[in-house]
Protein backbone atom coordinates (compact mmCIF):
# COMPACT_ATOMS: atom_id res chain seq x y z
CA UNK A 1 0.00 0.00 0.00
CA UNK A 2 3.25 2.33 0.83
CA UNK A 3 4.37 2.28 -2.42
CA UNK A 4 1.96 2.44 -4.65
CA UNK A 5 -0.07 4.87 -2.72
CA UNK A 6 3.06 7.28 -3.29
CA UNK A 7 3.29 6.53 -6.84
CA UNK A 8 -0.38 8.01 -6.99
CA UNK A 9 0.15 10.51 -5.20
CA UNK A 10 3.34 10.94 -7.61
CA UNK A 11 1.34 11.31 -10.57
CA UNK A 12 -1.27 13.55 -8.94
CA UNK A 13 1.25 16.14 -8.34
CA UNK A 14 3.09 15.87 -11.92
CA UNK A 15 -0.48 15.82 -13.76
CA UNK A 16 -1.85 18.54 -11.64
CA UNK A 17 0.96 20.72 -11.87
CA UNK A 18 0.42 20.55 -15.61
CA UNK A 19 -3.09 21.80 -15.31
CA UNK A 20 -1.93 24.83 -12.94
CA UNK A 21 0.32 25.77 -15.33
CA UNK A 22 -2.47 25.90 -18.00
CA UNK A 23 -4.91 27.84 -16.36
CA UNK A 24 -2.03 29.98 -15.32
CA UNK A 25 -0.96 31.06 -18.77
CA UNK A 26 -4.62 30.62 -20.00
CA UNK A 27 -5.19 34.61 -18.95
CA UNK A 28 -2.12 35.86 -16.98
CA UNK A 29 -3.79 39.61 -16.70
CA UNK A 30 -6.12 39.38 -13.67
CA UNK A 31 -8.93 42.00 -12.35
CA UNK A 32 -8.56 42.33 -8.99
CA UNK A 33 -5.36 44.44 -6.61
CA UNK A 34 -4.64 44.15 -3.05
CA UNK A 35 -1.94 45.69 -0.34
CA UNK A 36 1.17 43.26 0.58
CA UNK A 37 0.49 42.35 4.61
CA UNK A 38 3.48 44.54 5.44
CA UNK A 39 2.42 48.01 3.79
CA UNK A 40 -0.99 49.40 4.91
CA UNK A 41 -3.82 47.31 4.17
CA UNK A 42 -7.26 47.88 2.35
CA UNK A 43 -9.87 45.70 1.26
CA UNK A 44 -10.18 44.17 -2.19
CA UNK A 45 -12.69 46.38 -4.17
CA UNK A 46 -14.17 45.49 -7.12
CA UNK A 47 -16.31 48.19 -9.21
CA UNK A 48 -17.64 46.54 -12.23
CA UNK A 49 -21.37 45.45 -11.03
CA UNK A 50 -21.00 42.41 -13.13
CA UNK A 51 -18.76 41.19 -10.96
CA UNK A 52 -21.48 40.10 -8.19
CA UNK A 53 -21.83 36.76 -9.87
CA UNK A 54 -18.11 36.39 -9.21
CA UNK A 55 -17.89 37.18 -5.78
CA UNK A 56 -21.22 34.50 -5.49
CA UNK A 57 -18.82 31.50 -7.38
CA UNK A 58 -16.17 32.63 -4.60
CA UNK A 59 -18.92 32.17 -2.12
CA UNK A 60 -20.29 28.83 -2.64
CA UNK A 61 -16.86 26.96 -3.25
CA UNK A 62 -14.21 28.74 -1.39
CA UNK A 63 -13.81 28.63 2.51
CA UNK A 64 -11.67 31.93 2.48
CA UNK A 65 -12.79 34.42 0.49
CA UNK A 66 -9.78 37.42 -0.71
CA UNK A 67 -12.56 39.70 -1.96
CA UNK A 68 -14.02 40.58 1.42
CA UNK A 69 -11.19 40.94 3.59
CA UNK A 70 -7.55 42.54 3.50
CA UNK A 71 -5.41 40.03 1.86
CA UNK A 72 -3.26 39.76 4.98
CA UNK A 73 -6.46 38.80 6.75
CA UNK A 74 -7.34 36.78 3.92
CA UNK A 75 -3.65 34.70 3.76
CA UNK A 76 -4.16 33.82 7.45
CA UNK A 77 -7.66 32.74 7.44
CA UNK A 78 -6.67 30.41 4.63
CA UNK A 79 -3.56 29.05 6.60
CA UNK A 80 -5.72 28.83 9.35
CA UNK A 81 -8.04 26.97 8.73
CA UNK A 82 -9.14 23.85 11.26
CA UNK A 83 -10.31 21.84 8.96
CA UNK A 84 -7.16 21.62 6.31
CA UNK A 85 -5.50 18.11 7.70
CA UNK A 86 -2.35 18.63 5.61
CA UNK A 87 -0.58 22.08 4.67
CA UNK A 88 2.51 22.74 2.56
CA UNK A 89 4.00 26.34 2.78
CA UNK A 90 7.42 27.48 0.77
CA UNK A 91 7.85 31.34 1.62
CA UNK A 92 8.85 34.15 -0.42
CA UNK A 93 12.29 34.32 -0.68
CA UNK A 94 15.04 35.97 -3.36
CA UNK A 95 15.34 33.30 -5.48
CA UNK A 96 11.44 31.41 -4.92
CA UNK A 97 7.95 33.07 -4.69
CA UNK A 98 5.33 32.23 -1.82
CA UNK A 99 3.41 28.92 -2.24
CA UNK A 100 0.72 27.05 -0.09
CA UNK A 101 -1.02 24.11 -0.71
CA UNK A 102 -3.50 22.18 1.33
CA UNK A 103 -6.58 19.22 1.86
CA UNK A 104 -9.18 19.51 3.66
CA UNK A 105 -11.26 16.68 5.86
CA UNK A 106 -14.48 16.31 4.70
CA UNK A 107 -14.82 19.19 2.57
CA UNK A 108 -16.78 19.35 -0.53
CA UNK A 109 -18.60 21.77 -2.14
CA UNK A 110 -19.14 20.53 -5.37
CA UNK A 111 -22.25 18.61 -6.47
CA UNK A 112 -20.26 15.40 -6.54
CA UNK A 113 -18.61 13.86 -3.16
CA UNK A 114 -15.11 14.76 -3.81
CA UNK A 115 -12.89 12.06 -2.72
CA UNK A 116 -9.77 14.81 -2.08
CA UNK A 117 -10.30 18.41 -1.65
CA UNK A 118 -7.18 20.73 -1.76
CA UNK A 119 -6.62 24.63 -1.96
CA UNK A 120 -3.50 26.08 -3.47
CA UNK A 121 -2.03 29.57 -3.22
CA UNK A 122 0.67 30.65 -5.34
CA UNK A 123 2.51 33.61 -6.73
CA UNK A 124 3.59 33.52 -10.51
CA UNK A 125 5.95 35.51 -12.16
CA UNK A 126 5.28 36.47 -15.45
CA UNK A 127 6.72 38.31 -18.47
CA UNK A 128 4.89 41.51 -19.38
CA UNK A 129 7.87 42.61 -22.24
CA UNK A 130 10.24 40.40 -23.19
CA UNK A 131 13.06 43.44 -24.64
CA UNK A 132 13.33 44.88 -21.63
CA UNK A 133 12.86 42.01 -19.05
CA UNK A 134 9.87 43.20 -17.69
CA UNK A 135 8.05 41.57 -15.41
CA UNK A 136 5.08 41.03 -12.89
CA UNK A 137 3.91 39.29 -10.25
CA UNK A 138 0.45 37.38 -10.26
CA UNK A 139 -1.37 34.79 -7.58
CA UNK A 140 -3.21 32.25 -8.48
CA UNK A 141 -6.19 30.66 -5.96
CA UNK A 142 -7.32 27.21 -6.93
CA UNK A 143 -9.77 24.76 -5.23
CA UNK A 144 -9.44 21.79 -6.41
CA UNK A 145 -12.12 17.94 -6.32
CA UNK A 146 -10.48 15.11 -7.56
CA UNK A 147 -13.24 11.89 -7.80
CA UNK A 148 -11.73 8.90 -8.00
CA UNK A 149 -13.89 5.30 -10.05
CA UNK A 150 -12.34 6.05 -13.13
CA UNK A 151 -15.34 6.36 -15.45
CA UNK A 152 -17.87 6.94 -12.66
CA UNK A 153 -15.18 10.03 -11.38
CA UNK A 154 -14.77 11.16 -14.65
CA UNK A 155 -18.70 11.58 -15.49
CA UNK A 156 -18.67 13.42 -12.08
CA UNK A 157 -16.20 16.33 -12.93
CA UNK A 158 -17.65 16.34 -16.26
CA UNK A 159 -20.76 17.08 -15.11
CA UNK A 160 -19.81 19.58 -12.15
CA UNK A 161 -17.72 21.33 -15.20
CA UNK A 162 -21.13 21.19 -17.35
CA UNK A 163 -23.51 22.11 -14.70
CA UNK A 164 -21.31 25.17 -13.59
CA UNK A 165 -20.96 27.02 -16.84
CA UNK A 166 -24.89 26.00 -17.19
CA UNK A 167 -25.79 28.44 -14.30
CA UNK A 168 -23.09 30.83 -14.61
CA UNK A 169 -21.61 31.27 -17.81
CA UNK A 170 -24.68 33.70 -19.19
CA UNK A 171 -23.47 36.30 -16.94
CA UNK A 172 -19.73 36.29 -18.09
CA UNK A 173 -17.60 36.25 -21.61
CA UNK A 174 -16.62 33.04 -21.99
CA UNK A 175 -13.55 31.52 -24.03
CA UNK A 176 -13.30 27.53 -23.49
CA UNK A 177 -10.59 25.25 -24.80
CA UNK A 178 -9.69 21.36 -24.86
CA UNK A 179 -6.93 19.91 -22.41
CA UNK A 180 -4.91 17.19 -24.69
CA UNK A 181 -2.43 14.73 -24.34
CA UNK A 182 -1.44 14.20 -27.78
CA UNK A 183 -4.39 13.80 -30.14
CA UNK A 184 -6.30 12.91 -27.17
CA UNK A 185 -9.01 15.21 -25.07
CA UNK A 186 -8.26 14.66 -21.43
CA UNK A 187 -10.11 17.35 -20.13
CA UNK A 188 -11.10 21.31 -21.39
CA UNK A 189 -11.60 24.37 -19.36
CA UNK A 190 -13.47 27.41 -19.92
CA UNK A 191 -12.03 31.38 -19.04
CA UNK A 192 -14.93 33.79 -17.62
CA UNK A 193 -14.61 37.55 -18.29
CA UNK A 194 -16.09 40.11 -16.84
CA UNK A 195 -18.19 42.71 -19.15
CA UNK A 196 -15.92 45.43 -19.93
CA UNK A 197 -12.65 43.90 -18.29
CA UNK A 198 -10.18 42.60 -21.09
CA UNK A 199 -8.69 40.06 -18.60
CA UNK A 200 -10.16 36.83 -16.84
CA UNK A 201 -10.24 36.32 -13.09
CA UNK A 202 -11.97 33.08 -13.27
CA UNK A 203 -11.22 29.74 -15.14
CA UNK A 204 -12.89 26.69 -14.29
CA UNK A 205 -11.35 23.22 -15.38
CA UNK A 206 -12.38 19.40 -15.40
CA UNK A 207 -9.65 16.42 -16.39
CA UNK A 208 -8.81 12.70 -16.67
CA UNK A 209 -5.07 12.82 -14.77
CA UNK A 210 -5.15 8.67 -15.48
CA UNK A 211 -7.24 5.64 -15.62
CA UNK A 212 -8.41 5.99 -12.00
CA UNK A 213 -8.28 9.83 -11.13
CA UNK A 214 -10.33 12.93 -12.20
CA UNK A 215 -10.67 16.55 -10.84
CA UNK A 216 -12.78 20.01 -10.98
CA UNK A 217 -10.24 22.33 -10.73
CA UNK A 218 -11.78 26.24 -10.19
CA UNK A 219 -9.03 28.96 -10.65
CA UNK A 220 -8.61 32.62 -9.42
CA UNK A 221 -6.32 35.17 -10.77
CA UNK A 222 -5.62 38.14 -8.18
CA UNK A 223 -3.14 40.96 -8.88
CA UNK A 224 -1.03 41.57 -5.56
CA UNK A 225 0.40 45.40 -5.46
């Protein structure tokens, strides 16, 4: 059971690291700004009304919420949080950005029983113009459901994926795409703008990571100043 539970957990990480990088680079500009926790803080404001249907997504699926609070407030509540049974935290240093990762017991807020729920918190660097080596800084919030059953998981995120853009994705611009491995569809994912924004805070993902293993992967963009 040792080993081969590792090897799963192996290709979890691998496959899902794959699929952060995707929605990543899927829309690197991002909507929202907040204060670092060591300048003077202020809440997260959004303006655009359209963005009420956002802040509802962030409601129903994510414990900590970084549009209602100041992000310091935010980070901790996230860390914090009694009910995350394994955390992972690399801190910001000069040569590696901040990253968090963690599962939760018993948490799932998906219309499917998710057999693993984990959050992840990241900063991203990213180029903004390549002849002068500019660059910015970008964090990306995922929640993540993996269902296990192979074809019985897979219909699951599926339908979660299909169900999701069903009630929200009238309200938003929407831009989807397919997630291959070679000529083969493994999964697809769908960006959400907000009217009058030209960048997407939201992308919501499903995927096959093997025979056995599926997940709903829901991904926010937030701009950190």
């Amino acid at each position: 059971m040792g080993p081969a539970h590792y090897k799963m957990d192996k290709r979890i990480i691998l496959t899902v690291r794959k699929l952060f990088l995707l929605t990543l680079f899927n829309a690197l500009a991002v909507l929202c700004t907040a204060q670092h926790e060591e300048d003077a803080q202020i809440p997260i404001i959004i303006q655009n009304p359209g963005t009420n249907y956002l802040l509802k997504i962030v409601q129903d699926y994510f414990r900590s919420d970084p549009y209602q609070n100041q992000f310091g407030f935010f980070l901790k509540h996230l860390m914090d949080d009694p009910i995350l049974i394994t955390k992972t935290t690399r801190l910001k240093t000069d040569t590696s950005l901040f990253y968090f990762q963690g599962v939760y017991k018993n948490y799932s807020p998906f219309g499917f029983l998710a057999d693993r729920t984990e959050v992840r918190l990241a900063e991203n660097e990213f180029i903004i113009d390549d002849s002068v080596s500019l660059k910015d800084t970008l964090v990306v919030y995922q929640l993540l459901g993996f269902s296990y059953n192979g074809k019985t998981g897979l219909e699951s995120v599926k339908n979660e994926f299909s169900k999701f853009n069903r009630r929200y994705s009238k309200h938003f611009i929407t831009q989807s795409s397919d997630i291959k491995d070679g000529e083969e569809i493994v999964g697809a994912s769908k960006n959400y703008f907000v009217y009058g924004v030209t960048s997407s805070p939201l992308t919501v993902s499903w995927a096959k990571l093997d025979e056995f293993q599926n997940a709903f992967i829901i991904t926010l963009r937030l701009k950190i100043k």
